[in-house]
C-alpha atoms as a PDB file:
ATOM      1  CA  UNK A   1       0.000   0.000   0.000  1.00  0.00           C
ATOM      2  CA  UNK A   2       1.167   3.592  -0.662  1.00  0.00           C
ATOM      3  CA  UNK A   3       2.399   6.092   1.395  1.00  0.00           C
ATOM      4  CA  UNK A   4      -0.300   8.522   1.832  1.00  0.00           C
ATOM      5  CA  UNK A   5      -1.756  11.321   3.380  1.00  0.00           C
ATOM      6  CA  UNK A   6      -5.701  12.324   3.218  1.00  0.00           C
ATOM      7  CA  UNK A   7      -7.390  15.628   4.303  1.00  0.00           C
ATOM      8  CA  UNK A   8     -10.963  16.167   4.670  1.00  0.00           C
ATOM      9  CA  UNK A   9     -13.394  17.993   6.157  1.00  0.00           C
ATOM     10  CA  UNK A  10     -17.272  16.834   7.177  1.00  0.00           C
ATOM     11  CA  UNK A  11     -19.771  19.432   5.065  1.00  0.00           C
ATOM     12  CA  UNK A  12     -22.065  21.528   7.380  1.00  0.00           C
ATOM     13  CA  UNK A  13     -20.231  20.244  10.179  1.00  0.00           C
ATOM     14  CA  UNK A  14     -17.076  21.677  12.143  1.00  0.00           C
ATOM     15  CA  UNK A  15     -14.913  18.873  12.080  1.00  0.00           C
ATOM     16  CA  UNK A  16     -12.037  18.179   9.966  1.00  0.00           C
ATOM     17  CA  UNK A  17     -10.055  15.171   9.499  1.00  0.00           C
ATOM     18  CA  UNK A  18      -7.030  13.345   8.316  1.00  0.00           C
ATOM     19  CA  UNK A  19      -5.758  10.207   7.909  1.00  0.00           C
ATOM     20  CA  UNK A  20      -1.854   8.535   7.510  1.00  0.00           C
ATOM     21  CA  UNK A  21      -0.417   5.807   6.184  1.00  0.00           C
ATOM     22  CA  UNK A  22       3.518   4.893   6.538  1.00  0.00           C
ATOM     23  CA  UNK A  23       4.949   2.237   4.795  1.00  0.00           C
ATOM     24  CA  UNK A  24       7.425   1.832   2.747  1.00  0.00           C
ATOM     25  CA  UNK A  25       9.017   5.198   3.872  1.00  0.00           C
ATOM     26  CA  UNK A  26       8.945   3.884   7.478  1.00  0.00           C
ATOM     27  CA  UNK A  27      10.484   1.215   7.007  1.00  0.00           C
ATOM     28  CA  UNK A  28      12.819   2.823   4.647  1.00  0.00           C
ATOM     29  CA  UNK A  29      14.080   4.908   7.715  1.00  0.00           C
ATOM     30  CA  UNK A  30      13.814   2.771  10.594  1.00  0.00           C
ATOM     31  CA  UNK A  31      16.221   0.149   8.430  1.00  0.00           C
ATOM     32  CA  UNK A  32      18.972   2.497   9.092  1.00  0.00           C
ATOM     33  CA  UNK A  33      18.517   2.063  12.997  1.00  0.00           C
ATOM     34  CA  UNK A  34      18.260  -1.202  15.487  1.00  0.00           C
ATOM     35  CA  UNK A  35      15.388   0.064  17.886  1.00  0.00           C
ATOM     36  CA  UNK A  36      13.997  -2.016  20.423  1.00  0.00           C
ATOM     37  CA  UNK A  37      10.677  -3.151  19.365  1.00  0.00           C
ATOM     38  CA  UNK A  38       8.924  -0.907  22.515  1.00  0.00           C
ATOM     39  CA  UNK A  39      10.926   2.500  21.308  1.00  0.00           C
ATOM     40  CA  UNK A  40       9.880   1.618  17.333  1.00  0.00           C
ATOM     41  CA  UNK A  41       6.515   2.017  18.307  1.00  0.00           C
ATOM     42  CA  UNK A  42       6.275   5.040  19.921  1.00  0.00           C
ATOM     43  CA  UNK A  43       8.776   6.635  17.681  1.00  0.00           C
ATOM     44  CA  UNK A  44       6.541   5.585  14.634  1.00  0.00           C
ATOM     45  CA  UNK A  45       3.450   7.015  16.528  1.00  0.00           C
ATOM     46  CA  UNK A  46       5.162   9.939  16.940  1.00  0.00           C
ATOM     47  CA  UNK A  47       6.083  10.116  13.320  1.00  0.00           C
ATOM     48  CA  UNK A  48       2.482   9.542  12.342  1.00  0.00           C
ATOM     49  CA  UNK A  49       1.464  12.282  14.588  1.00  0.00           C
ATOM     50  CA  UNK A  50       3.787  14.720  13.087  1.00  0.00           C
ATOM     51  CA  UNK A  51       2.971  14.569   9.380  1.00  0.00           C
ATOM     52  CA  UNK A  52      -0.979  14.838  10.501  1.00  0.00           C
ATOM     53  CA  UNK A  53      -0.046  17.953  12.418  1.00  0.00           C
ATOM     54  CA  UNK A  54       2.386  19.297   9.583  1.00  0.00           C
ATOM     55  CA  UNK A  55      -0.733  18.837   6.946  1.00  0.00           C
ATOM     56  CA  UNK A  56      -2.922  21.318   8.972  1.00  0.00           C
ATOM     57  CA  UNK A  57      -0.188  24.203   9.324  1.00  0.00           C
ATOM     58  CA  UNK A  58      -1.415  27.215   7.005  1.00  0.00           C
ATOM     59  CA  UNK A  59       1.681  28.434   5.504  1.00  0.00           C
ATOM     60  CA  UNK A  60       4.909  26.909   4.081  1.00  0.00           C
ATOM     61  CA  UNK A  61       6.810  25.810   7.150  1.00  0.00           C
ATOM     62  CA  UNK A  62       8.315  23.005   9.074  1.00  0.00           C
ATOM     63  CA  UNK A  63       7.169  21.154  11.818  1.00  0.00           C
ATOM     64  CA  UNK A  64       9.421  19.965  14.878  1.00  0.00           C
ATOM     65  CA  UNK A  65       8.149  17.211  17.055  1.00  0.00           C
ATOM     66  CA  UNK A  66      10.116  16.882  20.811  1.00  0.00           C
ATOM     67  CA  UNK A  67       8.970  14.416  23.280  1.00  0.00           C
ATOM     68  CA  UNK A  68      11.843  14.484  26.276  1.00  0.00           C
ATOM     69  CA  UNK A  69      11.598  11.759  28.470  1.00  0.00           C
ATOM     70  CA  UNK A  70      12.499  10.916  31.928  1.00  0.00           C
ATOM     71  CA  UNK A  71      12.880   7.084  31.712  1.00  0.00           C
ATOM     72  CA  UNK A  72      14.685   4.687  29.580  1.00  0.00           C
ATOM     73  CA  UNK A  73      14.054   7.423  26.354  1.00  0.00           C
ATOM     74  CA  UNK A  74      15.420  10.589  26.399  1.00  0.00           C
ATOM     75  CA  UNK A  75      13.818  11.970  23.232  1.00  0.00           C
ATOM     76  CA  UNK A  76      11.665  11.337  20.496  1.00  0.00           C
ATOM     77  CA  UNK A  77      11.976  13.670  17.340  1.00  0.00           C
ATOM     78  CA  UNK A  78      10.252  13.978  13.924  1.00  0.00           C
ATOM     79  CA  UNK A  79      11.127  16.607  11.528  1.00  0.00           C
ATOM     80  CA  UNK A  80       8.409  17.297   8.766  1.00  0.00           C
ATOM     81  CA  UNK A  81       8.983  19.669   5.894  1.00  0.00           C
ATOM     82  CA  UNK A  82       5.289  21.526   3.982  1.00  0.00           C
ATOM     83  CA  UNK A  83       5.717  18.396   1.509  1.00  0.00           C
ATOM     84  CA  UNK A  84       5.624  15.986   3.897  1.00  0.00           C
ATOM     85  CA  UNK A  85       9.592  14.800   3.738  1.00  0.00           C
ATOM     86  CA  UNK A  86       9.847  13.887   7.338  1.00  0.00           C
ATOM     87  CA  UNK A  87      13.254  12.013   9.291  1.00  0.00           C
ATOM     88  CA  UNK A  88      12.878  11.184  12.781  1.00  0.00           C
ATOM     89  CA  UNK A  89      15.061   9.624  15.545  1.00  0.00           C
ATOM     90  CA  UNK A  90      14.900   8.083  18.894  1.00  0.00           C
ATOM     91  CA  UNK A  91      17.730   9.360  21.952  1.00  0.00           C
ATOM     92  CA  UNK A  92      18.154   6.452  24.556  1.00  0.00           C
ATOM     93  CA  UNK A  93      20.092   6.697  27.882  1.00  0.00           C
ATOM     94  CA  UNK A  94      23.289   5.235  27.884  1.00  0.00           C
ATOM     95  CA  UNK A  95      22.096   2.876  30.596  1.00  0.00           C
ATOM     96  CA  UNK A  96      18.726   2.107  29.153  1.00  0.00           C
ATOM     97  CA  UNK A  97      17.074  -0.910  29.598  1.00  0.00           C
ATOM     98  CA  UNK A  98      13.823  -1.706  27.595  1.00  0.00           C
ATOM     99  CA  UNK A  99      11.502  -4.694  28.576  1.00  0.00           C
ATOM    100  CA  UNK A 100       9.506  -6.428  26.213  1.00  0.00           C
ATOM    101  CA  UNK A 101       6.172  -5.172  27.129  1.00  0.00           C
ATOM    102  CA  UNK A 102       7.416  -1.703  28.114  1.00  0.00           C
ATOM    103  CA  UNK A 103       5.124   1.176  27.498  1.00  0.00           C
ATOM    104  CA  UNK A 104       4.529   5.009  27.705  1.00  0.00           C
ATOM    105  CA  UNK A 105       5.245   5.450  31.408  1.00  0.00           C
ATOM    106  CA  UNK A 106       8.073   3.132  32.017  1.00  0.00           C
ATOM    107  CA  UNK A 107       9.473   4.194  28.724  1.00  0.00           C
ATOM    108  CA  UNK A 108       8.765   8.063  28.589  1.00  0.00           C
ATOM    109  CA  UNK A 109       7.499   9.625  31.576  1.00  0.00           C
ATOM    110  CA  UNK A 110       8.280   7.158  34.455  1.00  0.00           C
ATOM    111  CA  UNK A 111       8.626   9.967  37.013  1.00  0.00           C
ATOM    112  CA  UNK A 112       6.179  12.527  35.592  1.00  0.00           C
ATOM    113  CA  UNK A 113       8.649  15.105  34.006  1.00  0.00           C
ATOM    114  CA  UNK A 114       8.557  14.469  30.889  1.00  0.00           C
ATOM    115  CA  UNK A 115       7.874  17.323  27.974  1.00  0.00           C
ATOM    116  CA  UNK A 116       5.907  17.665  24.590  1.00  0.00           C
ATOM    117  CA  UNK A 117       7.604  20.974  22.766  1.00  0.00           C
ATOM    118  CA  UNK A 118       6.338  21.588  19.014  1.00  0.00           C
ATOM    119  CA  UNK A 119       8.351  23.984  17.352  1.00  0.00           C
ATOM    120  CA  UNK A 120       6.765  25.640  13.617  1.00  0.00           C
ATOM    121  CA  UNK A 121       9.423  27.105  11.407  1.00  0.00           C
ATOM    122  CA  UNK A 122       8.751  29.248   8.643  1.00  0.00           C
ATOM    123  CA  UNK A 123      11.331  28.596   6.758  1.00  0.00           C
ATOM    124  CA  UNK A 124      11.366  30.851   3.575  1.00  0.00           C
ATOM    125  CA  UNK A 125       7.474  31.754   4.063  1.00  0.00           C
ATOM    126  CA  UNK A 126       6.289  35.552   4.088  1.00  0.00           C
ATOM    127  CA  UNK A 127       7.909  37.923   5.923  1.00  0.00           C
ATOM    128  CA  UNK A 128       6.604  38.525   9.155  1.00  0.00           C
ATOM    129  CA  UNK A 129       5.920  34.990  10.209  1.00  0.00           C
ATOM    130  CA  UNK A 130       8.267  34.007  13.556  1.00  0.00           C
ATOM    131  CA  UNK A 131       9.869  30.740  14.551  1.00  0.00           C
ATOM    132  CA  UNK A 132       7.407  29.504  17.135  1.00  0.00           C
ATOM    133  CA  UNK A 133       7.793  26.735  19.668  1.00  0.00           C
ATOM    134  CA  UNK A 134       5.076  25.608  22.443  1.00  0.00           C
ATOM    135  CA  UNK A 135       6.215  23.436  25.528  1.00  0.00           C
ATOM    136  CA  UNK A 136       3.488  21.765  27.776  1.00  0.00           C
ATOM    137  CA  UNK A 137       4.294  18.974  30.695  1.00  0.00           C
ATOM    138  CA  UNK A 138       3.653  15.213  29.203  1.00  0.00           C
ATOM    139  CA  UNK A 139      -0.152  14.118  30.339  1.00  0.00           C
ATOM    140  CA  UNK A 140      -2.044  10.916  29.380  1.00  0.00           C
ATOM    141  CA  UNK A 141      -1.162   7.147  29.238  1.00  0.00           C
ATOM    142  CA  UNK A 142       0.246   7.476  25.441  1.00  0.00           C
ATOM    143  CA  UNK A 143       1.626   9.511  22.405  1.00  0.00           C
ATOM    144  CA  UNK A 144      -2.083   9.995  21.374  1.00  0.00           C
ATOM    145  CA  UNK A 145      -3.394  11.475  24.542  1.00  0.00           C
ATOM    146  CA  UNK A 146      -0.258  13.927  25.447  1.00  0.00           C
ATOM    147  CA  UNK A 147      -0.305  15.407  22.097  1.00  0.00           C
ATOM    148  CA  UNK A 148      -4.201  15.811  22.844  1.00  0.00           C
ATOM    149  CA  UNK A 149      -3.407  17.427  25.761  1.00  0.00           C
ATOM    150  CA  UNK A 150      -0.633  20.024  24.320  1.00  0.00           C
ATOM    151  CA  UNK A 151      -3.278  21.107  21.064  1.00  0.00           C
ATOM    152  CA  UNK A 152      -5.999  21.673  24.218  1.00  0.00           C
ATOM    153  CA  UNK A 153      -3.463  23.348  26.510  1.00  0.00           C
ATOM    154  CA  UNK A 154      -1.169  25.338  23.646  1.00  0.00           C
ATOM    155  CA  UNK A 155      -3.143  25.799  20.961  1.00  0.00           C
ATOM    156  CA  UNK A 156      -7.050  25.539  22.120  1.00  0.00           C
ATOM    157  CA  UNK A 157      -7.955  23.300  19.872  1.00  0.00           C
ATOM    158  CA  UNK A 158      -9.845  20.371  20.828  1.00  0.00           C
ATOM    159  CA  UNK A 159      -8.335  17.369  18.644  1.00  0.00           C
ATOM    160  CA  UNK A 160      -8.384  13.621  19.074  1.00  0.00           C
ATOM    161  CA  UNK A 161      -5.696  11.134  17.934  1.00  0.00           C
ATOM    162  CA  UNK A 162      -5.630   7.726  16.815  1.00  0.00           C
ATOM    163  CA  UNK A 163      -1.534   6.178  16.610  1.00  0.00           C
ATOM    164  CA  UNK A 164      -0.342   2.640  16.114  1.00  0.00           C
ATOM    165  CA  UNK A 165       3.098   1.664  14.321  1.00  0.00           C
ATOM    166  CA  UNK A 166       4.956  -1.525  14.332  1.00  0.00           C
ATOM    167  CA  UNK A 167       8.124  -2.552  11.805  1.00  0.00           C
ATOM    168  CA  UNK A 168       6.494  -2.684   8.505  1.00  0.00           C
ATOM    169  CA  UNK A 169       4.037   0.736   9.251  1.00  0.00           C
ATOM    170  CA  UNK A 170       3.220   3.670  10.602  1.00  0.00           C
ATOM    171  CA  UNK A 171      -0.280   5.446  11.114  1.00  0.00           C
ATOM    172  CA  UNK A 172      -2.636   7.279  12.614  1.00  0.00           C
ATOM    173  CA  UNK A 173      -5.743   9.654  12.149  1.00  0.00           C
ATOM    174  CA  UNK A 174      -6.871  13.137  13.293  1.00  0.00           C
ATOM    175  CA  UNK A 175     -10.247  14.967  14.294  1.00  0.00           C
ATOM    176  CA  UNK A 176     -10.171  18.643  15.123  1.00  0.00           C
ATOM    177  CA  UNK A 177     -13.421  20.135  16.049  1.00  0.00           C
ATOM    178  CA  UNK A 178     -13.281  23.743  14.152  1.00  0.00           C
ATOM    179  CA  UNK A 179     -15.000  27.207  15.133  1.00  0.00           C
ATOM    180  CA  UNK A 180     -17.250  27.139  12.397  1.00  0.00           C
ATOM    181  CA  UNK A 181     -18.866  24.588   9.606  1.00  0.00           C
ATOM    182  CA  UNK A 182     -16.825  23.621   6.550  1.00  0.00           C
ATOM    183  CA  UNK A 183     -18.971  24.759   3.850  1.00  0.00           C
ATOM    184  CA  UNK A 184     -21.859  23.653   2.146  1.00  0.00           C
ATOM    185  CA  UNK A 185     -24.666  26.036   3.299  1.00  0.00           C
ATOM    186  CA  UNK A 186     -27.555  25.135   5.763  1.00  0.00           C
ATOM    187  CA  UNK A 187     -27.678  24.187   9.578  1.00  0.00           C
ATOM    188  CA  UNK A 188     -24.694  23.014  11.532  1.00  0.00           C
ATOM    189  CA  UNK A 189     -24.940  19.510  12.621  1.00  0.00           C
ATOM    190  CA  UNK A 190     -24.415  20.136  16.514  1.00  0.00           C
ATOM    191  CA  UNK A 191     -23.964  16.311  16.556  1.00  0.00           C
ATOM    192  CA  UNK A 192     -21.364  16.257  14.361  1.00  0.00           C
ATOM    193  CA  UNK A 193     -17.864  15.845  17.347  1.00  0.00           C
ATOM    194  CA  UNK A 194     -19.870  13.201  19.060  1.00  0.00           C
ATOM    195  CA  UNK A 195     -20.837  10.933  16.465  1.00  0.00           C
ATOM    196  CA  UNK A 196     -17.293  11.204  14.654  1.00  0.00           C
ATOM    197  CA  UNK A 197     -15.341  10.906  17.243  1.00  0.00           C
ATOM    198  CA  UNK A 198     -17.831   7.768  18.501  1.00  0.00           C
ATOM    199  CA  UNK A 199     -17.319   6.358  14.848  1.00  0.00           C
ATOM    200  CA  UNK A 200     -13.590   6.539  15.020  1.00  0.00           C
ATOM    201  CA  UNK A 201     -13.682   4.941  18.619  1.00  0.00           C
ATOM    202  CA  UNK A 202     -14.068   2.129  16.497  1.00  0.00           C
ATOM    203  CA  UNK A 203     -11.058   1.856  14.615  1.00  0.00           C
ATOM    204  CA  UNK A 204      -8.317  -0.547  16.189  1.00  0.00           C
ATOM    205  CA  UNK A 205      -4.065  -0.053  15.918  1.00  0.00           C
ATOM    206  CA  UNK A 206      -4.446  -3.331  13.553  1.00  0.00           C
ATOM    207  CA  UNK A 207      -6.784  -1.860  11.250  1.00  0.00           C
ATOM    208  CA  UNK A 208      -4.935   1.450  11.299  1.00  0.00           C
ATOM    209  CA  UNK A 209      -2.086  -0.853  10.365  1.00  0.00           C
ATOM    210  CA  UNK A 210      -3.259  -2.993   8.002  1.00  0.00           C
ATOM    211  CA  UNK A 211      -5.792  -0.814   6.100  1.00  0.00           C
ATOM    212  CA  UNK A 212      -5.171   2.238   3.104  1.00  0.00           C
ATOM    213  CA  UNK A 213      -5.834   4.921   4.257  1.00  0.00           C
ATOM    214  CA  UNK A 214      -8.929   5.584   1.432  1.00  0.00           C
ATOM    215  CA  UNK A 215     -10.519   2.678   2.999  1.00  0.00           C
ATOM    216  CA  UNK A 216     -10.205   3.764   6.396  1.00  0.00           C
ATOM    217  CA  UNK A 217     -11.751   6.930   5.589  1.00  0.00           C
ATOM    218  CA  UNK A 218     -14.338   5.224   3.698  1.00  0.00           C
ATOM    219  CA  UNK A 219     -14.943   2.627   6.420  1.00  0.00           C
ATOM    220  CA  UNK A 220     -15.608   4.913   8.767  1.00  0.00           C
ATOM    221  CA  UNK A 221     -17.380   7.697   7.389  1.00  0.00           C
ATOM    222  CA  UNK A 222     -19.419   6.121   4.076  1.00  0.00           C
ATOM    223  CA  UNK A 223     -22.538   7.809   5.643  1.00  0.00           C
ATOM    224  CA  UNK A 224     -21.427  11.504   5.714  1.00  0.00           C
ATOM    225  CA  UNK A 225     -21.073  14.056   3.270  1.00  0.00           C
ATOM    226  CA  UNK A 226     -17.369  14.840   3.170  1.00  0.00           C
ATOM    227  CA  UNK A 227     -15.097  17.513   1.412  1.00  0.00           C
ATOM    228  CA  UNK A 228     -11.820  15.468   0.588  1.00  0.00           C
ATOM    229  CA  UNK A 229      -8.745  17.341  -0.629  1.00  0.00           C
ATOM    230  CA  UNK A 230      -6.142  15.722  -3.268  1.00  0.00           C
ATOM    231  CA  UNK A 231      -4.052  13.228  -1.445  1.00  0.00           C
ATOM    232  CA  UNK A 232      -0.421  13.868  -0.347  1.00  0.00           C
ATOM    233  CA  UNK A 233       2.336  11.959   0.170  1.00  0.00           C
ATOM    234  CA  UNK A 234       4.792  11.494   2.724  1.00  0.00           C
ATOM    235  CA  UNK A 235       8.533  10.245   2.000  1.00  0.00           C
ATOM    236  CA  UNK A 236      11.806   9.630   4.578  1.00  0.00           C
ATOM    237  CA  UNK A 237      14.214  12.748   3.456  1.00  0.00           C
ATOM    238  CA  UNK A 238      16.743  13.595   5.839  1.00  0.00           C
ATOM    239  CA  UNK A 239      18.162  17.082   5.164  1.00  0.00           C
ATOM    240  CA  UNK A 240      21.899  16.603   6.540  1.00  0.00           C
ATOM    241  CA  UNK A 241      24.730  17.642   4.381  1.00  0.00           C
ATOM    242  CA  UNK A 242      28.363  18.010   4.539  1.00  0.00           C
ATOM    243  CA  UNK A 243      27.868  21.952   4.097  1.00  0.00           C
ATOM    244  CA  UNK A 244      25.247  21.849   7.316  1.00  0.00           C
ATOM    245  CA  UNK A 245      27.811  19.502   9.420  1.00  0.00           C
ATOM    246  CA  UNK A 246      30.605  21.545   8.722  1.00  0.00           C
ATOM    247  CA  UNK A 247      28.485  24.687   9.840  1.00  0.00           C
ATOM    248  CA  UNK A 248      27.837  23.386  13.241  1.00  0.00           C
ATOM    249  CA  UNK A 249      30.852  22.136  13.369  1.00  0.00           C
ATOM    250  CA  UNK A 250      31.987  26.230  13.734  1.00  0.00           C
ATOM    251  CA  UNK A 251      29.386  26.417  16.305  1.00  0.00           C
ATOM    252  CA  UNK A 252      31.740  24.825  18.515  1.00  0.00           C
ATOM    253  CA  UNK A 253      34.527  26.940  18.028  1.00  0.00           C
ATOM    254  CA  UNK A 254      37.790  26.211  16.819  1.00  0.00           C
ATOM    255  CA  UNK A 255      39.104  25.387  20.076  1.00  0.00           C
ATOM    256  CA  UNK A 256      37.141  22.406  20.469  1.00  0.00           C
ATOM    257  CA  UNK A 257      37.205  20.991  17.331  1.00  0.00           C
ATOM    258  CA  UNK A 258      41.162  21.661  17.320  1.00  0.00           C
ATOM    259  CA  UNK A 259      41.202  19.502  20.222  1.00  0.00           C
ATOM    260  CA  UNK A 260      39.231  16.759  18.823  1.00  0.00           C
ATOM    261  CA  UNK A 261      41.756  17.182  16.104  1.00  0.00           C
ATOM    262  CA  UNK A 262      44.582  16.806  18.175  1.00  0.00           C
ATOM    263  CA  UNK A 263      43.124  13.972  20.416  1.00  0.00           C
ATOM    264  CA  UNK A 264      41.460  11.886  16.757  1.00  0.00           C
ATOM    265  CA  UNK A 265      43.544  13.205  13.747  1.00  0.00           C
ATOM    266  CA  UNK A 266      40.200  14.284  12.182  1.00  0.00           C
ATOM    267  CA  UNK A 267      36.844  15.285  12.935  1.00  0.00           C
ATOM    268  CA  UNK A 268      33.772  12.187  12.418  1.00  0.00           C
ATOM    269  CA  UNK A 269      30.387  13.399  12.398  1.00  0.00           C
ATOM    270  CA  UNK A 270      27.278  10.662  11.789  1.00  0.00           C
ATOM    271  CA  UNK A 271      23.645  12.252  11.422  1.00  0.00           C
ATOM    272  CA  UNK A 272      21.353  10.772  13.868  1.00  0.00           C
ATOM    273  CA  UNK A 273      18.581  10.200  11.445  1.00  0.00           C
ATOM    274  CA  UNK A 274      19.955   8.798   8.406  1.00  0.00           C
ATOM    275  CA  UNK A 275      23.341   7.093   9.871  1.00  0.00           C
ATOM    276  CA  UNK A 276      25.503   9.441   6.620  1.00  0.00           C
ATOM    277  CA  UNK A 277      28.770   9.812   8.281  1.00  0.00           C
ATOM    278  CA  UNK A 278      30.938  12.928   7.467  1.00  0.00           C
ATOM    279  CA  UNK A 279      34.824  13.324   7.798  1.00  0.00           C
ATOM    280  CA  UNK A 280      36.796  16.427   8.298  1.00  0.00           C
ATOM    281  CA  UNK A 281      40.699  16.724   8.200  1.00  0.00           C
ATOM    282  CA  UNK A 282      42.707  19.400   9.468  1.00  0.00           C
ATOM    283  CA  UNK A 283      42.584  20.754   6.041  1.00  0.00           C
ATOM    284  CA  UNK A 284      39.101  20.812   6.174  1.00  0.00           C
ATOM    285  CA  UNK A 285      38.847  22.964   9.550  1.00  0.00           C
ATOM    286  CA  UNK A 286      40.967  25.362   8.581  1.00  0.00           C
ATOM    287  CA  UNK A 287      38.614  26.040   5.351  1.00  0.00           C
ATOM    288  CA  UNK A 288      35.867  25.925   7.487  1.00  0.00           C
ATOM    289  CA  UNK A 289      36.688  28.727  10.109  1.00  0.00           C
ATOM    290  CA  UNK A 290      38.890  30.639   7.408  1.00  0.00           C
ATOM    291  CA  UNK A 291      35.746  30.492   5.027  1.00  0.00           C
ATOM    292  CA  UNK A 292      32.869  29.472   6.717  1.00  0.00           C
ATOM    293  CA  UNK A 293      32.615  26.390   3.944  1.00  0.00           C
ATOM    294  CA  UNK A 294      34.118  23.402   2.820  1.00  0.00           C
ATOM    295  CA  UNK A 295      34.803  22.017  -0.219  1.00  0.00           C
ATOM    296  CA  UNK A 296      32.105  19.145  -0.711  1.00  0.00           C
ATOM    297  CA  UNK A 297      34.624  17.158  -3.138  1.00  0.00           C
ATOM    298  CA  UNK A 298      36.446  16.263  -0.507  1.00  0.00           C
ATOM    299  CA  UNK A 299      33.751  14.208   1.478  1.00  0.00           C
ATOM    300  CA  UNK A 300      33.205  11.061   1.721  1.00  0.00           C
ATOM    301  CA  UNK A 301      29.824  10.206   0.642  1.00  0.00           C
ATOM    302  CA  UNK A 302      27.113   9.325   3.188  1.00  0.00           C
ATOM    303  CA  UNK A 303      26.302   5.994   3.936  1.00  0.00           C
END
């Protein structure tokens, strides 16, 4: 099944929708990493949840996903650009140990001080528009229900979320009840939250799973009058470079990186998302702080 992403909103009725569908990119991305079976999960939840909230920004920007933990994982973190290109990476404690049948709590928030932040870029949009970032305290037993909690809490929007992920997918849908109908003319259905939100009560992770996301839409909501928007689809693009890496690498200073020099005969950087490793001699540095660039012939390519 295709990687896909579907908008739509319920006519006369002020509730709009989305589902996701991961596959091939997911596992196109998680092949580059060994995560425990536990973290996969909630990373590909988390992934899910990003590209639905990415699809409802209004301008051209990108979409940051943080979840710091306080147990076993330190961080969760999906990147999602306006086309959907997303990369996303799980941070576990050096002394981490993950049962089998670990979950949210024990995983994430084991002593209730965990964090949701969602930071919204704008990139090259408009003038005018500023980097924003909201930070809320985890709540809820799961991925779904604390990013519930930080649309309520940060954004007033009353949304509900349903996640599930495993090694060969990734997906999830969205409700957000809306300030005013759609379109389409006549009386608001006053109904409208209840009964869709009742309806997607029924869904289950395996469906979600197993099931296009057309059909899941269709399953669910035959009997109402929707207005669907052209389909979009999400890929695994990770937006490292040798130009980027060498530009944090003067972040540091030269002092550091001199030492690391000194101490390593040459600087090794490897992107957490998409494992591409990057290599910097002493010839290197002293292009980069002389120039502020490197030359890109001299890399080694990513892996």
């Amino acid at each position: 099944m295709a990687d896909r992403l579907l908008k739509f909103l319920f006519q006369r009725a002020p509730v709009r929708g989305e589902v996701v569908r991961l596959s091939r990119s997911w596992r196109q991305m998680t092949a580059l990493h060994a995560y425990p079976a536990p973290v996969l999960r909630l990373l590909g939840e988390t992934t899910a949840a990003a590209t639905l909230l990415a699809a409802t920004i209004k301008f051209a920007g990108n979409l940051i996903l943080q979840i710091h933990g306080d147990g076993p994982v330190q961080l969760l973190v999906v990147e999602c650009r306006p086309d959907l290109a997303f990369r996303a990476t799980a941070k576990l404690r050096a002394d981490a140990r993950i049962e089998a049948g670990a979950g949210w709590h024990e995983l994430v928030n084991a002593d209730g001080r965990g964090r949701c932040a969602i930071t919204l870029d704008p990139g090259k949009s408009p003038a005018g528009l500023q980097r924003y970032q909201g930070i809320v305290p985890l709540q809820g037993s799961s991925v779904a229900e604390a990013l519930q909690a930080y649309l309520l809490q940060s954004e007033q929007i009353e949304s509900r979320l349903w996640l599930a992920a495993d090694g060969r997918a990734a997906s999830g849908m969205l409700l957000q009840r809306v300030a005013h109908p759609s379109s389409g003319g006549g009386e608001e259905d006053e109904d409208a939250w209840r009964r869709t939100t009742t309806l997607s009560d029924t869904v289950s992770a395996a469906e979600l799973l197993a099931t296009a996301a057309e059909d899941v839409v269709h399953r669910l909501f035959w009997q109402e009058p929707l207005e669907r928007y052209a389909p979009m689809t999400p890929r695994f693009a990770c937006s490292c470079s040798r130009g980027r890496t060498g530009r944090m690498l003067v972040t540091l200073g030269r002092a550091e990186v001199d030492s690391i020099l000194t101490e390593q005969g040459s600087v090794h950087v490897t992107c957490e998302f998409c494992n591409a490793q990057y290599s910097f001699d002493a010839v290197d540095v002293g292009q980069l702080f002389a120039t502020g660039s490197v030359d890109p012939g001299r890399a080694s390519p990513p892996h």
